[in-house]
PDB file of N, CA and C in Angstrom:
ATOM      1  N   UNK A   1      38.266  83.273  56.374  1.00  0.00           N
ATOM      2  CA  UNK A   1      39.406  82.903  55.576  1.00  0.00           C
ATOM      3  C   UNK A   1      38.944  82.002  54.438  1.00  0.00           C
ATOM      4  N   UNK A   2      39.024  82.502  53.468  1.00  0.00           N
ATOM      5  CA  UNK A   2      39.228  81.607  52.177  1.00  0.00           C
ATOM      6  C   UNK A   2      40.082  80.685  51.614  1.00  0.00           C
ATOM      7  N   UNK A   3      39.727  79.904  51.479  1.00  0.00           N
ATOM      8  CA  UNK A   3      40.651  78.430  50.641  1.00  0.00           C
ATOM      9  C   UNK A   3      41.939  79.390  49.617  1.00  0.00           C
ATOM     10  N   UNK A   4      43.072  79.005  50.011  1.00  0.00           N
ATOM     11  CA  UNK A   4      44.496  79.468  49.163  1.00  0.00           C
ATOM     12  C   UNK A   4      44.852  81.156  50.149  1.00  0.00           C
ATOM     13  N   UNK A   5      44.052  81.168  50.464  1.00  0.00           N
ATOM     14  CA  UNK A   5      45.145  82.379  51.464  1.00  0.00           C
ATOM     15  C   UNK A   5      45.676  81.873  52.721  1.00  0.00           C
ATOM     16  N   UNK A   6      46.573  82.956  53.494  1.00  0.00           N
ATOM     17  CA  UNK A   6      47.449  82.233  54.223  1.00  0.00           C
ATOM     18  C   UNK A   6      47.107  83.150  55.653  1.00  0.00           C
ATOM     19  N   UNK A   7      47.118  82.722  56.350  1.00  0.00           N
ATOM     20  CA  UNK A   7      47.141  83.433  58.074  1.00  0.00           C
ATOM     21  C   UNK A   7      48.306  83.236  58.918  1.00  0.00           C
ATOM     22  N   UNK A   8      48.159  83.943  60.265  1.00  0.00           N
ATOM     23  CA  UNK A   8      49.837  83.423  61.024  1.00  0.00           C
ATOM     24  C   UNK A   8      48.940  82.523  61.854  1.00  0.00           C
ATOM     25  N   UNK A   9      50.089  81.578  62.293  1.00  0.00           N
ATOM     26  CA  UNK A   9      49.365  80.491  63.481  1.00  0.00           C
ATOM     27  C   UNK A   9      50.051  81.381  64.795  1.00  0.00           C
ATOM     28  N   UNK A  10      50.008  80.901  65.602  1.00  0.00           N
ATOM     29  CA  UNK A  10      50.152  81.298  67.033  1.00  0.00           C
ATOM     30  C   UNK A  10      51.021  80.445  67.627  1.00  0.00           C
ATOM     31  N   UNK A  11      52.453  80.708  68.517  1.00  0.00           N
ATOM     32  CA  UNK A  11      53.149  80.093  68.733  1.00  0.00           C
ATOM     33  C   UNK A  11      52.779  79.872  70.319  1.00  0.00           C
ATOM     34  N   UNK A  12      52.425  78.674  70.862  1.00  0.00           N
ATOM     35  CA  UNK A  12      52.040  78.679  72.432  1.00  0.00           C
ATOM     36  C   UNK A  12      53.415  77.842  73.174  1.00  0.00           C
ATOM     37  N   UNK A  13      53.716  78.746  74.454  1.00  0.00           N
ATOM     38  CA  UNK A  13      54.538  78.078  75.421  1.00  0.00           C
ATOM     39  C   UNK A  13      53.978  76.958  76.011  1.00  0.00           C
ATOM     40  N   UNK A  14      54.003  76.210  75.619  1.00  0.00           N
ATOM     41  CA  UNK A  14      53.630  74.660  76.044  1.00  0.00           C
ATOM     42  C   UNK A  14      53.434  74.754  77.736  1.00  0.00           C
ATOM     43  N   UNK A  15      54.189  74.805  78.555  1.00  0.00           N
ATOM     44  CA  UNK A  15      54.184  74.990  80.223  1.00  0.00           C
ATOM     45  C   UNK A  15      52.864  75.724  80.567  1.00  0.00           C
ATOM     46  N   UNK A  16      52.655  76.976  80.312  1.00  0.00           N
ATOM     47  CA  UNK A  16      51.623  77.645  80.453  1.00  0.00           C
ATOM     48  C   UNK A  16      50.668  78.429  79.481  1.00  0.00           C
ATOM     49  N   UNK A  17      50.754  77.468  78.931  1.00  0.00           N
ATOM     50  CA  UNK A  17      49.728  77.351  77.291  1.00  0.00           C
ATOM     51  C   UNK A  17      49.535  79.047  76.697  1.00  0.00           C
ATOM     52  N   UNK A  18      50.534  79.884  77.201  1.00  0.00           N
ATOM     53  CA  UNK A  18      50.487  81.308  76.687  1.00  0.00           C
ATOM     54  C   UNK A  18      50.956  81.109  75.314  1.00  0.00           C
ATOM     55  N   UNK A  19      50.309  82.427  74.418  1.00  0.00           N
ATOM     56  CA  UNK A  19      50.642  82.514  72.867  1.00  0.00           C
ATOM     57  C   UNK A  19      51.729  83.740  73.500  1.00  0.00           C
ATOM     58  N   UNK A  20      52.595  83.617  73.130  1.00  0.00           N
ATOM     59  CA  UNK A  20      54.169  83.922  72.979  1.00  0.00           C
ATOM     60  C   UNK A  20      54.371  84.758  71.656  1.00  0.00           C
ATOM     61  N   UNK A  21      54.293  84.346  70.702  1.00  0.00           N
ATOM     62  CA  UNK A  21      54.361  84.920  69.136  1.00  0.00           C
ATOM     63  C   UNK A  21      53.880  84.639  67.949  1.00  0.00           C
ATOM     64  N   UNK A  22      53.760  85.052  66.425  1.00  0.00           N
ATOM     65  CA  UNK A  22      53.466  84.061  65.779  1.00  0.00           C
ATOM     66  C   UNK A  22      53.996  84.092  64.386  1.00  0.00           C
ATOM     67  N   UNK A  23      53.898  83.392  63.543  1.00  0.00           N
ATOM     68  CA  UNK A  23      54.649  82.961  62.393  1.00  0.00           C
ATOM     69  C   UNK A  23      53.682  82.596  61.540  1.00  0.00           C
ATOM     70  N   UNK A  24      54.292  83.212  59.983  1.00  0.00           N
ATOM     71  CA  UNK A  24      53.165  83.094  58.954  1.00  0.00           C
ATOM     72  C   UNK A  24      53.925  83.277  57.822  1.00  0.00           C
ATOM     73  N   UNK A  25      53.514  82.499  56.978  1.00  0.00           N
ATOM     74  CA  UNK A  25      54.213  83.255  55.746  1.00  0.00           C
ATOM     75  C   UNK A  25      53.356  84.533  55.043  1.00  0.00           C
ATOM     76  N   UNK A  26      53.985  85.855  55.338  1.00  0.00           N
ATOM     77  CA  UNK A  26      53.971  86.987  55.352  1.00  0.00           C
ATOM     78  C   UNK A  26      53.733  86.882  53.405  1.00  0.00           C
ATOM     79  N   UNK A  27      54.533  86.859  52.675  1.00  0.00           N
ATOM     80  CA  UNK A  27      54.240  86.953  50.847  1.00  0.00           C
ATOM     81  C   UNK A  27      54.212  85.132  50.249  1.00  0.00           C
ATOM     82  N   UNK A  28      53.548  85.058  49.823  1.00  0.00           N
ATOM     83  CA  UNK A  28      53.026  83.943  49.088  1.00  0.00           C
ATOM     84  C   UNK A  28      52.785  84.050  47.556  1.00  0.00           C
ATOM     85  N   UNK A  29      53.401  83.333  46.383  1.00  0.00           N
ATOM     86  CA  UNK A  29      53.679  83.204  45.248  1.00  0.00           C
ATOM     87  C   UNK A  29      53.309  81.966  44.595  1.00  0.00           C
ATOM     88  N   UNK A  30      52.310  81.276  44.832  1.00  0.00           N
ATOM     89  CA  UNK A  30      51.656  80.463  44.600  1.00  0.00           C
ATOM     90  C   UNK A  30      51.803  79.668  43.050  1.00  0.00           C
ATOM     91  N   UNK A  31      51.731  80.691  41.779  1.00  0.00           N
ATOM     92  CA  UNK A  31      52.128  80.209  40.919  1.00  0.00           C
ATOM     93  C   UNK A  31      53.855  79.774  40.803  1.00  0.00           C
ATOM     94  N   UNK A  32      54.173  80.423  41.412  1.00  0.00           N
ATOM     95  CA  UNK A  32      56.163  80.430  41.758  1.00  0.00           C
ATOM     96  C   UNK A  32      56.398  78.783  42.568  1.00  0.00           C
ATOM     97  N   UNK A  33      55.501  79.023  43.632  1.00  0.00           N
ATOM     98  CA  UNK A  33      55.515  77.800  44.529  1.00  0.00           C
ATOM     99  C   UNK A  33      56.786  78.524  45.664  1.00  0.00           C
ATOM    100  N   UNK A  34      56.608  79.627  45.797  1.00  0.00           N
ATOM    101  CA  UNK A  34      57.496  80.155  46.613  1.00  0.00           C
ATOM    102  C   UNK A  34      56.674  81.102  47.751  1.00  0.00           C
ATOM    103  N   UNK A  35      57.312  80.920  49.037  1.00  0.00           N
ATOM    104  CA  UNK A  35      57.055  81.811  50.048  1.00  0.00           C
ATOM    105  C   UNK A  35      57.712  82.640  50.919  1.00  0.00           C
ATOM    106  N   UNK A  36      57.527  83.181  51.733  1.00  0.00           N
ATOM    107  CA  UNK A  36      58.274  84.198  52.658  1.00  0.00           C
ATOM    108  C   UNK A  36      57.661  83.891  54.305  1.00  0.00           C
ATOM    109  N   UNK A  37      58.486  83.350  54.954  1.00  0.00           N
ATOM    110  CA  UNK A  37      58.278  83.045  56.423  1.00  0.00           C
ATOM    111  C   UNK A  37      58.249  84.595  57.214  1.00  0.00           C
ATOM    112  N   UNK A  38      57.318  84.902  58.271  1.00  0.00           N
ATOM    113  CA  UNK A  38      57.704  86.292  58.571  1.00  0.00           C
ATOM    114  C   UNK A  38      57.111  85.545  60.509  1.00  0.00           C
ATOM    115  N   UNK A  39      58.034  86.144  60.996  1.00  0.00           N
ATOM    116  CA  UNK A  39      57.638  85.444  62.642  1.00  0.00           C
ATOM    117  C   UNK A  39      58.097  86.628  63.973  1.00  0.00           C
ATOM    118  N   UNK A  40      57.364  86.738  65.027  1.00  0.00           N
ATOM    119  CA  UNK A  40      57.697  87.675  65.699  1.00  0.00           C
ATOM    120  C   UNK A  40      57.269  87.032  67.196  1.00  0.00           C
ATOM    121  N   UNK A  41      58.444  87.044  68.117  1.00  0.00           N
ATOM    122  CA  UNK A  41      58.259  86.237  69.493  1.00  0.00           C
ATOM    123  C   UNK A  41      58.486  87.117  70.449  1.00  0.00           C
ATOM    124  N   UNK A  42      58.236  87.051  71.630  1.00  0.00           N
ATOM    125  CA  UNK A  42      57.955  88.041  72.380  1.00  0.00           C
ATOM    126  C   UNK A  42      59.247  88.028  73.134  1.00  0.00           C
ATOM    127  N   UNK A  43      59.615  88.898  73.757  1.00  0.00           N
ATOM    128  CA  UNK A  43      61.057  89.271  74.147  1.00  0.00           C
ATOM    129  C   UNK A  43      62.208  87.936  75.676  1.00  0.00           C
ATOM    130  N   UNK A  44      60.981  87.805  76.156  1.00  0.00           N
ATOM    131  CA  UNK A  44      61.224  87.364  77.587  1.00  0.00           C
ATOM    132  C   UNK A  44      61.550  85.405  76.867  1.00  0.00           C
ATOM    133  N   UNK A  45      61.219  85.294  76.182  1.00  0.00           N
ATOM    134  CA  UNK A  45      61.445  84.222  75.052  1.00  0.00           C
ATOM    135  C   UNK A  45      62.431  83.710  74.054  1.00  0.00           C
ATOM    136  N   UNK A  46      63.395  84.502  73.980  1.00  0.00           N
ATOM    137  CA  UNK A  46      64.573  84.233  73.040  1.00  0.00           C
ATOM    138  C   UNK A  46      65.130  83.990  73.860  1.00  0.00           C
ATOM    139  N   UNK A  47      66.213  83.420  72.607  1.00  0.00           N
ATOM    140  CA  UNK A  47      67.494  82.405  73.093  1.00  0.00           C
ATOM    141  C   UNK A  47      66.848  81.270  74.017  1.00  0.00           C
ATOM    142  N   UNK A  48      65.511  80.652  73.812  1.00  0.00           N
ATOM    143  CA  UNK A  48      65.351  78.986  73.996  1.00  0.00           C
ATOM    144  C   UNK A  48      64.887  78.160  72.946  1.00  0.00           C
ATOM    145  N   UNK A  49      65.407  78.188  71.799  1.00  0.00           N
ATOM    146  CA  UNK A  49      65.030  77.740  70.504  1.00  0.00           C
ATOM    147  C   UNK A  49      63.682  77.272  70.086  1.00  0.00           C
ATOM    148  N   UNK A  50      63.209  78.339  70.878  1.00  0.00           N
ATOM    149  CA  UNK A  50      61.204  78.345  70.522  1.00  0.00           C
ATOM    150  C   UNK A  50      60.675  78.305  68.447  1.00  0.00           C
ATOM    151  N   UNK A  51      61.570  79.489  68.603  1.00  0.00           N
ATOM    152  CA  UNK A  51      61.603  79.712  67.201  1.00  0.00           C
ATOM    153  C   UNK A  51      62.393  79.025  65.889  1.00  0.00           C
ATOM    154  N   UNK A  52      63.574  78.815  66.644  1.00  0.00           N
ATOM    155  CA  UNK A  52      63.552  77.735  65.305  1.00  0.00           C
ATOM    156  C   UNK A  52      63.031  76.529  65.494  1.00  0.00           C
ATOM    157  N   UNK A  53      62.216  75.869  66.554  1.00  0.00           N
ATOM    158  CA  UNK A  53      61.268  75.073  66.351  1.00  0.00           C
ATOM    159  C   UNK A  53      60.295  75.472  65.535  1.00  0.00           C
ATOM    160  N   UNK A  54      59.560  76.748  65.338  1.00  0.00           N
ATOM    161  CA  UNK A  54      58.679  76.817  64.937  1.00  0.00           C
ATOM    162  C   UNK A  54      58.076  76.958  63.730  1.00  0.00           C
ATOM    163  N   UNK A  55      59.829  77.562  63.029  1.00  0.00           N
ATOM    164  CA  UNK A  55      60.533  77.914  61.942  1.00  0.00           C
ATOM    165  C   UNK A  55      60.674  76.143  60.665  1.00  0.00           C
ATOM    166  N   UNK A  56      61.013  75.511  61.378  1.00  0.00           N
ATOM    167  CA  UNK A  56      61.267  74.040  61.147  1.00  0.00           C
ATOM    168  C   UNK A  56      60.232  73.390  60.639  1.00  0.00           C
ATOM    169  N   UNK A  57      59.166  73.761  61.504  1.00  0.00           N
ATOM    170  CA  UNK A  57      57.570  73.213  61.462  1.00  0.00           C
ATOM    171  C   UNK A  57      56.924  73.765  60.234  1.00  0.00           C
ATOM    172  N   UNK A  58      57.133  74.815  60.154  1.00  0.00           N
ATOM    173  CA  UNK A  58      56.587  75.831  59.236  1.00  0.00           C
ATOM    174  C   UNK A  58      57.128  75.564  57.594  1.00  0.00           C
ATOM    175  N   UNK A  59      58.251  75.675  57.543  1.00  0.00           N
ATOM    176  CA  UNK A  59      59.390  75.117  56.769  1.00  0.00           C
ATOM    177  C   UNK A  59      58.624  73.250  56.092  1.00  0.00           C
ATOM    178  N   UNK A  60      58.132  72.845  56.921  1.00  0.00           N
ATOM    179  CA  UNK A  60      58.041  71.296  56.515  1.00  0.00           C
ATOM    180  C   UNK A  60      56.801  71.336  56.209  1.00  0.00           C
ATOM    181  N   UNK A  61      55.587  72.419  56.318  1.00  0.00           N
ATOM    182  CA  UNK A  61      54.611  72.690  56.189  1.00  0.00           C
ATOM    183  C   UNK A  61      54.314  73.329  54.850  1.00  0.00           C
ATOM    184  N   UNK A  62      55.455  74.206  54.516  1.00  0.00           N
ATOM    185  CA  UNK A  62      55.491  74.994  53.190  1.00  0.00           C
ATOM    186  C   UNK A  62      55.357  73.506  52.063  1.00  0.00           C
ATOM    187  N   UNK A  63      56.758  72.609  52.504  1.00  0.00           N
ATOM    188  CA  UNK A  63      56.964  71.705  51.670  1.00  0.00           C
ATOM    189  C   UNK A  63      55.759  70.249  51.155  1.00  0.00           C
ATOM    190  N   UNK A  64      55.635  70.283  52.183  1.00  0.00           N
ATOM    191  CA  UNK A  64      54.858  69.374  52.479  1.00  0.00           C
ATOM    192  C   UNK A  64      53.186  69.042  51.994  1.00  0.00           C
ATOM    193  N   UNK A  65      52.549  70.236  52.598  1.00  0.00           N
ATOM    194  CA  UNK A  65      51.014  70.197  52.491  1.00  0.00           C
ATOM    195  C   UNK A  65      50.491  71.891  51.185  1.00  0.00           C
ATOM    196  N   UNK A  66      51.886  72.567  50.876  1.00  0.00           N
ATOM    197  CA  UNK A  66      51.909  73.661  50.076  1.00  0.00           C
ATOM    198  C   UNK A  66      52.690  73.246  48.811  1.00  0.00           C
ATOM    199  N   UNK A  67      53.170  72.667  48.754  1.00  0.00           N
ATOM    200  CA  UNK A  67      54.184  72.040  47.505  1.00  0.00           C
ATOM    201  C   UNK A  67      54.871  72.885  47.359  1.00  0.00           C
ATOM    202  N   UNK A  68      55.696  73.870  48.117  1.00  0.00           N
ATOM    203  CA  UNK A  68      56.426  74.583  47.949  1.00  0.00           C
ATOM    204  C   UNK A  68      57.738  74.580  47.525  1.00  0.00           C
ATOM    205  N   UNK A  69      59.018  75.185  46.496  1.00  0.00           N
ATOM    206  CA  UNK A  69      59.939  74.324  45.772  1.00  0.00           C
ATOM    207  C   UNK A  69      60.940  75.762  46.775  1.00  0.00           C
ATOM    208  N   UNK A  70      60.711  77.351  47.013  1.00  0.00           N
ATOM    209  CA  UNK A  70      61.747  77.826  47.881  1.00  0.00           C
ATOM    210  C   UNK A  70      60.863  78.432  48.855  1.00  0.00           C
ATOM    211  N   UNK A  71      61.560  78.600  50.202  1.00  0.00           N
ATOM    212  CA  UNK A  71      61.316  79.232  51.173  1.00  0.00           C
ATOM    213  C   UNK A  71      62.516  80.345  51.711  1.00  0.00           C
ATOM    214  N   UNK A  72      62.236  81.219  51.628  1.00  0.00           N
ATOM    215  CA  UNK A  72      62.993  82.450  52.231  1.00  0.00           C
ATOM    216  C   UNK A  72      62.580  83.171  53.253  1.00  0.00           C
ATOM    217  N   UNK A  73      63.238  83.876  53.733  1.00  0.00           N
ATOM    218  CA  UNK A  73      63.313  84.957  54.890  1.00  0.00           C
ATOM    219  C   UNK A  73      63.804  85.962  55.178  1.00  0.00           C
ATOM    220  N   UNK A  74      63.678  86.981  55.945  1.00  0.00           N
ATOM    221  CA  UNK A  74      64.419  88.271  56.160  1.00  0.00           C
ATOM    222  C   UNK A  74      64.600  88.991  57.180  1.00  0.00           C
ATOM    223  N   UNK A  75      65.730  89.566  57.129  1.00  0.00           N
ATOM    224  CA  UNK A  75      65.770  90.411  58.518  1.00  0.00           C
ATOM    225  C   UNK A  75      66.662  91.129  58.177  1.00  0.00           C
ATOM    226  N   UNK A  76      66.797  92.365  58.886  1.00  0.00           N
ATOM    227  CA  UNK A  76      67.561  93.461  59.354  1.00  0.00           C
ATOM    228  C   UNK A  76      69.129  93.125  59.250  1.00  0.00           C
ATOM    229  N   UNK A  77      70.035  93.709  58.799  1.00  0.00           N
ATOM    230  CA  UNK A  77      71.393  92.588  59.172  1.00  0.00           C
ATOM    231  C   UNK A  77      71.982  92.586  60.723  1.00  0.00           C
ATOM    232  N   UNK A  78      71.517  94.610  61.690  1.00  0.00           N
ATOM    233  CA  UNK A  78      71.759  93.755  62.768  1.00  0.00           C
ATOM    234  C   UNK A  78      71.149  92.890  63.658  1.00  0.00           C
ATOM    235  N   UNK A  79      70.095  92.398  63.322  1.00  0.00           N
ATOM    236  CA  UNK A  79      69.018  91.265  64.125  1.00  0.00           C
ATOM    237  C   UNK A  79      69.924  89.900  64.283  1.00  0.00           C
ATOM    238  N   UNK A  80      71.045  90.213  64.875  1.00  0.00           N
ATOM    239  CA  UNK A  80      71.695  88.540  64.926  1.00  0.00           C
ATOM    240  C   UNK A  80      71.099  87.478  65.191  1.00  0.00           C
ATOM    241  N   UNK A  81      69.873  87.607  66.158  1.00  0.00           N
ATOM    242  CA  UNK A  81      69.007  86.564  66.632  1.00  0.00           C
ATOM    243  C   UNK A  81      68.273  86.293  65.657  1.00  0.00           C
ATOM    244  N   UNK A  82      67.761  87.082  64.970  1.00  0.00           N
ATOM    245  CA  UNK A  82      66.740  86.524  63.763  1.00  0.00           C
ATOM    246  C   UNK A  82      67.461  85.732  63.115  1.00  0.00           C
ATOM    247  N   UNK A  83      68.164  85.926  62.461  1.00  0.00           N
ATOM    248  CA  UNK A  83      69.295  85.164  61.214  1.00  0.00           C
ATOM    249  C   UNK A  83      69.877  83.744  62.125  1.00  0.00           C
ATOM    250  N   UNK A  84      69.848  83.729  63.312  1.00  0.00           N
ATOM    251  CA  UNK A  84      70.414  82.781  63.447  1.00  0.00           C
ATOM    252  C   UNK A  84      69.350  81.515  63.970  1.00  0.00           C
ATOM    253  N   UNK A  85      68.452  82.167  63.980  1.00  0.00           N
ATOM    254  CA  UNK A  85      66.858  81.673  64.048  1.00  0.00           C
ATOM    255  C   UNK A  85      67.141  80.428  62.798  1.00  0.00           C
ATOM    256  N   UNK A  86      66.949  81.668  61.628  1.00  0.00           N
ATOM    257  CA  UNK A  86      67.394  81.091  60.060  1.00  0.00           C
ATOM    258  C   UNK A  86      67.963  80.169  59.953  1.00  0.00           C
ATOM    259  N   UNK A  87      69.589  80.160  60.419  1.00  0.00           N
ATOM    260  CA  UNK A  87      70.139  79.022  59.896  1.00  0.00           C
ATOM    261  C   UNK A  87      69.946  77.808  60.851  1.00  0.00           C
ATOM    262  N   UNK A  88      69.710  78.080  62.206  1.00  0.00           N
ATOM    263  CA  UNK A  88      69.781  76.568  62.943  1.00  0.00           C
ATOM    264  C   UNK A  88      68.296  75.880  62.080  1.00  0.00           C
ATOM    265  N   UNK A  89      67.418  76.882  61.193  1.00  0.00           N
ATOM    266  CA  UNK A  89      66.282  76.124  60.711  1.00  0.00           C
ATOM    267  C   UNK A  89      66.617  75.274  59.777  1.00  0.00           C
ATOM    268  N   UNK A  90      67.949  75.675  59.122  1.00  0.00           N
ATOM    269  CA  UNK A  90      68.596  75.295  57.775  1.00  0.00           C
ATOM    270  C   UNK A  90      68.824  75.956  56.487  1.00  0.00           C
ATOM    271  N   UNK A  91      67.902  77.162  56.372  1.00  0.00           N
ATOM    272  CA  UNK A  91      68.046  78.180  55.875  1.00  0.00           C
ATOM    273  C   UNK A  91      69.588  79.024  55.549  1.00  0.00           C
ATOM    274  N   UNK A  92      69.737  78.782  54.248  1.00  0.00           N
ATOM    275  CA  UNK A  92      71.438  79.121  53.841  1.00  0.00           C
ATOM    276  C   UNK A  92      71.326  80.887  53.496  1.00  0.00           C
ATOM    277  N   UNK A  93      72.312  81.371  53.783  1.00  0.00           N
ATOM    278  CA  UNK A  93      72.386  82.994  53.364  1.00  0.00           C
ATOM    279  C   UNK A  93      72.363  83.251  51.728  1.00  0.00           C
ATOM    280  N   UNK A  94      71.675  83.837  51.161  1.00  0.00           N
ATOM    281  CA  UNK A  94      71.898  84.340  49.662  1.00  0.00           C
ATOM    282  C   UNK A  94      72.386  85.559  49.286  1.00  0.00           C
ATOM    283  N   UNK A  95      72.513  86.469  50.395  1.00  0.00           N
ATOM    284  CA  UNK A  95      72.965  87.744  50.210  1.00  0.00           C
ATOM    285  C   UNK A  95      72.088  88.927  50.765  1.00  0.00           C
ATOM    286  N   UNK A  96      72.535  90.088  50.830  1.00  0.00           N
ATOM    287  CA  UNK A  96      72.073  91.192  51.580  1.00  0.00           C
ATOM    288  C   UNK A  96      71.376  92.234  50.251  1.00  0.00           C
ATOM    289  N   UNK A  97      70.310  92.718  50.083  1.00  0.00           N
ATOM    290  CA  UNK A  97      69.229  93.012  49.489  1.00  0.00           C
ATOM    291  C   UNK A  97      69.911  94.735  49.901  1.00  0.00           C
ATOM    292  N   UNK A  98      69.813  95.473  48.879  1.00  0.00           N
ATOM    293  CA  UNK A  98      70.587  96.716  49.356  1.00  0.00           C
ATOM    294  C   UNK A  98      69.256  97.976  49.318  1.00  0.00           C
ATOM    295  N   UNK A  99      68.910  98.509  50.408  1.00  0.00           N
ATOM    296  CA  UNK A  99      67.722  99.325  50.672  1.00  0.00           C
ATOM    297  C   UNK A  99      66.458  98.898  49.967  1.00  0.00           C
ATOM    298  N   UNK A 100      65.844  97.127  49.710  1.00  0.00           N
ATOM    299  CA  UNK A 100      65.302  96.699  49.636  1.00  0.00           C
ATOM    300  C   UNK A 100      63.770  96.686  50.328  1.00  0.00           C
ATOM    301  N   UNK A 101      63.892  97.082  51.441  1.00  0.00           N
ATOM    302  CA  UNK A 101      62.466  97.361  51.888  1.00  0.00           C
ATOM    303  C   UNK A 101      62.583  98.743  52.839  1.00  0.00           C
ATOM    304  N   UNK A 102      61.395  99.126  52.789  1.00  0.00           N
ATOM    305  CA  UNK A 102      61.113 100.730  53.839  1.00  0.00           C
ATOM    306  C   UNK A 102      60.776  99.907  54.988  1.00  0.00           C
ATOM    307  N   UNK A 103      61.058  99.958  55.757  1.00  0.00           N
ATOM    308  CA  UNK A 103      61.455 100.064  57.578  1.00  0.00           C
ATOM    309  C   UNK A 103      61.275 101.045  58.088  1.00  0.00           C
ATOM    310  N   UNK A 104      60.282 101.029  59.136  1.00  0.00           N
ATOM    311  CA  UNK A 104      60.504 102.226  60.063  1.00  0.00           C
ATOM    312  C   UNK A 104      60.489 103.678  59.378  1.00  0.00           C
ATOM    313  N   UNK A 105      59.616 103.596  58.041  1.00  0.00           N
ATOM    314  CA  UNK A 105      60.099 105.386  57.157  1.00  0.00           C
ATOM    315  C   UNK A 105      61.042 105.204  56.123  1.00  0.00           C
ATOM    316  N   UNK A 106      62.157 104.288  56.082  1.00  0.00           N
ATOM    317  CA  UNK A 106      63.225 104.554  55.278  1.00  0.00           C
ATOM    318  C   UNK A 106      63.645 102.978  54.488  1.00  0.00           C
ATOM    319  N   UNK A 107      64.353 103.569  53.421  1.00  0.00           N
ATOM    320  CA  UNK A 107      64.693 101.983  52.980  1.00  0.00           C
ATOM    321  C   UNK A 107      65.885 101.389  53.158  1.00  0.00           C
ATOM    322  N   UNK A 108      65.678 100.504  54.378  1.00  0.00           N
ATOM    323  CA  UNK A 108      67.346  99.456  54.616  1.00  0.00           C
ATOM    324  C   UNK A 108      67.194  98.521  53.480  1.00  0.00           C
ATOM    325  N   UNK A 109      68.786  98.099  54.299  1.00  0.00           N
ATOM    326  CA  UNK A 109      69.414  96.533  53.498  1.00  0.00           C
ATOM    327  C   UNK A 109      68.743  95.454  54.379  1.00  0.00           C
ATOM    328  N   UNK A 110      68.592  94.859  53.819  1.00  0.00           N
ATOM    329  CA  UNK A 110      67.966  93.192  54.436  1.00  0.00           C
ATOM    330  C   UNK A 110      68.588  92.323  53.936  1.00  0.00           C
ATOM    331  N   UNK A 111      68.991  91.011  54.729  1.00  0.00           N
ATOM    332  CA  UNK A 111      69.701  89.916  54.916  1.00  0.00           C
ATOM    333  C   UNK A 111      68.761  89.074  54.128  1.00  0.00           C
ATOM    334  N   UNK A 112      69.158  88.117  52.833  1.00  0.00           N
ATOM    335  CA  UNK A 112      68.036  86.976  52.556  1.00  0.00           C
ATOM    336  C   UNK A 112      68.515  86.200  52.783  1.00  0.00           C
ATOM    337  N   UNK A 113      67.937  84.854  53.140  1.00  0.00           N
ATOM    338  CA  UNK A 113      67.903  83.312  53.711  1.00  0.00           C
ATOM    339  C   UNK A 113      66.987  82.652  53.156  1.00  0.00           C
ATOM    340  N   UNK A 114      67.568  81.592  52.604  1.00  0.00           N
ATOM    341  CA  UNK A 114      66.419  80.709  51.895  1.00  0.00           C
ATOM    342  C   UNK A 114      66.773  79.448  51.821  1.00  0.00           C
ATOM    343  N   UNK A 115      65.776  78.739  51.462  1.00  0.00           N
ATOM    344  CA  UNK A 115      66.082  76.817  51.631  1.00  0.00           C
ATOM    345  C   UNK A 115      65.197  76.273  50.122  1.00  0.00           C
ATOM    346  N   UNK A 116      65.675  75.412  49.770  1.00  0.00           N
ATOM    347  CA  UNK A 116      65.138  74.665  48.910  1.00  0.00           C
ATOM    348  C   UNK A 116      64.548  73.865  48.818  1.00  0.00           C
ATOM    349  N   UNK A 117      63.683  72.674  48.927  1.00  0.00           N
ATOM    350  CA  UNK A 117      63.125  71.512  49.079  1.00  0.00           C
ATOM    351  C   UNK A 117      63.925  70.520  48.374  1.00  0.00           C
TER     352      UNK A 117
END
């Protein structure tokens, strides 16, 4: 890894030090000062606010040690869990992106979420 690129960290269950999932900012805009959080946790794991801990961390990390001025995110619109990942992070809704990215073969709508510093 080279100085200014970005990797995912690894999210570990603290109890039994298993890596669970991980989180990275997926697109990075460096001259923008803007990024894209992208995170994926393993099933047996939701709904114990693993992730928006991790989301939070990440988030204060963009700001913090990246000088980052927005942070956004995305998901599927029916991923209720993702999005709500989003906002308990603080992450406000900006609107739904209309067949914005290819998924799976085809191009859906995606939900954006973003925060400001």
């Amino acid at each position: 890894m080279k100085k200014g690129e970005i990797a995912p960290w690894a999210i570990e269950y603290k109890p039994n030090s298993e890596m669970i999932g991980t989180i990275d900012f997926v697109n990075w805009k460096p001259a923008s000062r803007v990024a894209e959080i992208g995170y994926v946790l393993h099933c047996d794991y939701w709904g114990k606010g693993l992730m928006t801990e991790a989301v939070k961390r990440v988030i204060q990390f963009g700001f913090e040690q990246m000088n980052l001025v927005l942070i956004e995110a995305v998901c599927l619109p029916e991923n209720v869990g993702s999005y709500r990942v989003m906002e308990k992070a603080g992450l406000q809704y900006e609107g739904t992106l209309r067949k914005a990215r290819v998924i799976k073969g085809k191009n859906q709508d995606i939900k954006m979420y973003a925060i400001i510093r």
